[in-house]
Protein backbone atom coordinates (compact mmCIF):
# COMPACT_ATOMS: atom_id res chain seq x y z
CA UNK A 1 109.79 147.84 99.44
CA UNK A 2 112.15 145.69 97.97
CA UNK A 3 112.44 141.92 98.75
CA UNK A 4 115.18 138.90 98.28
CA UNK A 5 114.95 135.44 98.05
CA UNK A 6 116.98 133.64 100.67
CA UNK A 7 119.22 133.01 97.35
CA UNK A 8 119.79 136.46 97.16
CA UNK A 9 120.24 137.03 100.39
CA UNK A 10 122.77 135.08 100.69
CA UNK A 11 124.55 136.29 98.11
CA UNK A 12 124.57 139.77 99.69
CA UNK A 13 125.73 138.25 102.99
CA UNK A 14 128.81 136.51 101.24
CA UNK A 15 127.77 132.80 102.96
CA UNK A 16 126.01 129.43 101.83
CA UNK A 17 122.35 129.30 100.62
CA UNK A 18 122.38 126.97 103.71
CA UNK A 19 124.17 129.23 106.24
CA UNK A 20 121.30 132.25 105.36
CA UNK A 21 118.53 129.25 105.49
CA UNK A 22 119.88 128.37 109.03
CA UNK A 23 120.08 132.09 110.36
CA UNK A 24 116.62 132.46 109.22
CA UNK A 25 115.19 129.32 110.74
CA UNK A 26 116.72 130.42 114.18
CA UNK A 27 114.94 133.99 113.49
CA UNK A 28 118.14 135.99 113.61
CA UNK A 29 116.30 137.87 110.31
CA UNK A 30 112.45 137.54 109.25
CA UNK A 31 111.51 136.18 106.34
CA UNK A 32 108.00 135.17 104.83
CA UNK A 33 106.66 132.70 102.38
CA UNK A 34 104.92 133.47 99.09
CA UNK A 35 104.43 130.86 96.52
CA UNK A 36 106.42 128.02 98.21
CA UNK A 37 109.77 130.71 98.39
CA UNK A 38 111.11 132.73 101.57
CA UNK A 39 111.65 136.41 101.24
CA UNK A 40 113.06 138.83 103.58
CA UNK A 41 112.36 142.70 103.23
CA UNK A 42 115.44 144.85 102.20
CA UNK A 43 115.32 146.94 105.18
CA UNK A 44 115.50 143.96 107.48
CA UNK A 45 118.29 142.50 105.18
CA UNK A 46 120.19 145.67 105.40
CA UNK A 47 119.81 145.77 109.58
CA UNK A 48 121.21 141.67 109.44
CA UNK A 49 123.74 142.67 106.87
CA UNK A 50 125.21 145.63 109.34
CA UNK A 51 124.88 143.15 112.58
CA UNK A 52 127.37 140.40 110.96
CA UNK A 53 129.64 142.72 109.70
CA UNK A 54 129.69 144.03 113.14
CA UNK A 55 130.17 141.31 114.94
CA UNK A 56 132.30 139.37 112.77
CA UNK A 57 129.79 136.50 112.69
CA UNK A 58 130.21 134.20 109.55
CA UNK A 59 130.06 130.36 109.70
CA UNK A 60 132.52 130.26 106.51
CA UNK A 61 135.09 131.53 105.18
CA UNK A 62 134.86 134.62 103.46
CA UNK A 63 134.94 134.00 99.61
CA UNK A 64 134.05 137.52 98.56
CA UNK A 65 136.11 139.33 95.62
CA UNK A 66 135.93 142.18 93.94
CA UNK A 67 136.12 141.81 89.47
CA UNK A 68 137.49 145.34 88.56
CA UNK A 69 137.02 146.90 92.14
CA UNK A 70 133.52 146.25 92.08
CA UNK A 71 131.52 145.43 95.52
CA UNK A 72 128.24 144.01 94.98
CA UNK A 73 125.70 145.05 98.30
CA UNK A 74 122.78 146.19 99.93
CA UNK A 75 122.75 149.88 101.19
CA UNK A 76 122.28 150.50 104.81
CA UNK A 77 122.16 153.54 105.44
CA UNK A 78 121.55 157.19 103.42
CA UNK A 79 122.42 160.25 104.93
CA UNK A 80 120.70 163.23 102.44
CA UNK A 81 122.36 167.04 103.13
CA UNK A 82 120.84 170.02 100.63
CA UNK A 83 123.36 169.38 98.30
CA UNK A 84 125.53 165.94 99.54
CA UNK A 85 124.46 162.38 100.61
CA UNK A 86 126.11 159.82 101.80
CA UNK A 87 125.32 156.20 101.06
CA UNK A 88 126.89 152.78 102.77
CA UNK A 89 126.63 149.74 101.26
CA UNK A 90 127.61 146.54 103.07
CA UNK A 91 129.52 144.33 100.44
CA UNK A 92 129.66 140.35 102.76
CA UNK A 93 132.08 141.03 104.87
CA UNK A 94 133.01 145.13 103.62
CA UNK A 95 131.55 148.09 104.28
CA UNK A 96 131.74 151.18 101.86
CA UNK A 97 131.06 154.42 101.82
CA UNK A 98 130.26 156.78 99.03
CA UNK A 99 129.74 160.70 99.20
CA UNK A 100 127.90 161.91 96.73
CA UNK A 101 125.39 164.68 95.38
CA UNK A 102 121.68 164.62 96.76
CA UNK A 103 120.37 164.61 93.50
CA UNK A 104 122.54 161.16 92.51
CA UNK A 105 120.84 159.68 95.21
CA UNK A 106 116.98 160.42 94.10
CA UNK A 107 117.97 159.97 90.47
CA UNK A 108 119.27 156.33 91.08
CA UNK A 109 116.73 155.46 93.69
CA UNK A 110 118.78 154.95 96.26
CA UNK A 111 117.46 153.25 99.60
CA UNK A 112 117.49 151.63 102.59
CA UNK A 113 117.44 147.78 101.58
CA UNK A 114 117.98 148.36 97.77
CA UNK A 115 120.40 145.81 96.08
CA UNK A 116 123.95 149.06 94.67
CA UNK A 117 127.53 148.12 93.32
CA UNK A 118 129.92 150.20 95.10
CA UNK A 119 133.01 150.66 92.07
CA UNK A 120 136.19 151.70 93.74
CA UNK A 121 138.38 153.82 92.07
CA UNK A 122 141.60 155.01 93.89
CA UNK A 123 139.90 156.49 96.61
CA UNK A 124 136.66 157.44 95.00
CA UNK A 125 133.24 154.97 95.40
CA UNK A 126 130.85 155.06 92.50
CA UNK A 127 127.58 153.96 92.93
CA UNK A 128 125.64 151.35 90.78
CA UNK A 129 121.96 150.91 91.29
CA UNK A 130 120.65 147.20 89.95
């Protein structure tokens, strides 16, 4: 299972070291300690991530770009077919979603709670595991 730092996490969110600190310290996502640091699991980053999106729920601004149509996430959600998948990423404040083959997905790794790129192209998403 993969896990973030609150750093990280915010990051992924698109908000404030300090914003993600306060949402943790009311409990709105779990984290644990380990070594003097707070870590939250990917899956419960990914549930959080989908939640503000949702509910439009940001204490800033949004400050989020994209260099060369790229979207830096965490995926939320896989959906694997016999041959397709489909894989969403939440980007801060975007949501993407890329159809792909099955075998993509196991090659790169791809789940639940694991830090992707989505690269937009036209109407195409290409997926970047880190």
């Amino acid at each position: 299972m993969e896990s973030y730092t609150i750093g990280q996490a915010a990051r992924l969110l698109g908000v404030s070291v300090d914003t993600a600190r306060r949402w943790a310290d009311a409990g709105r996502f779990p984290t644990r300690r380990e070594g003097g640091r707070r870590f939250v699991e990917g899956k419960d980053l990914a549930a959080f991530c989908v939640e503000v999106a949702q509910d439009g729920d940001s204490d800033e601004e949004s400050a989020y770009t994209s260099a060369r149509n790229a979207f830096p996430g965490i995926v939320t959600a896989v959906k694997l077919g016999d041959v397709a998948a489909q894989v969403e990423i939440q980007a801060g404040p975007h949501r993407l979603v890329s159809l792909l083959t099955r075998e993509a997905v196991e090659e790169l790794g791809i789940e639940v709670g694991k830090r992707a790129t989505a690269r937009v192209k036209s109407t195409s998403v290409f997926i970047d595991r880190l």
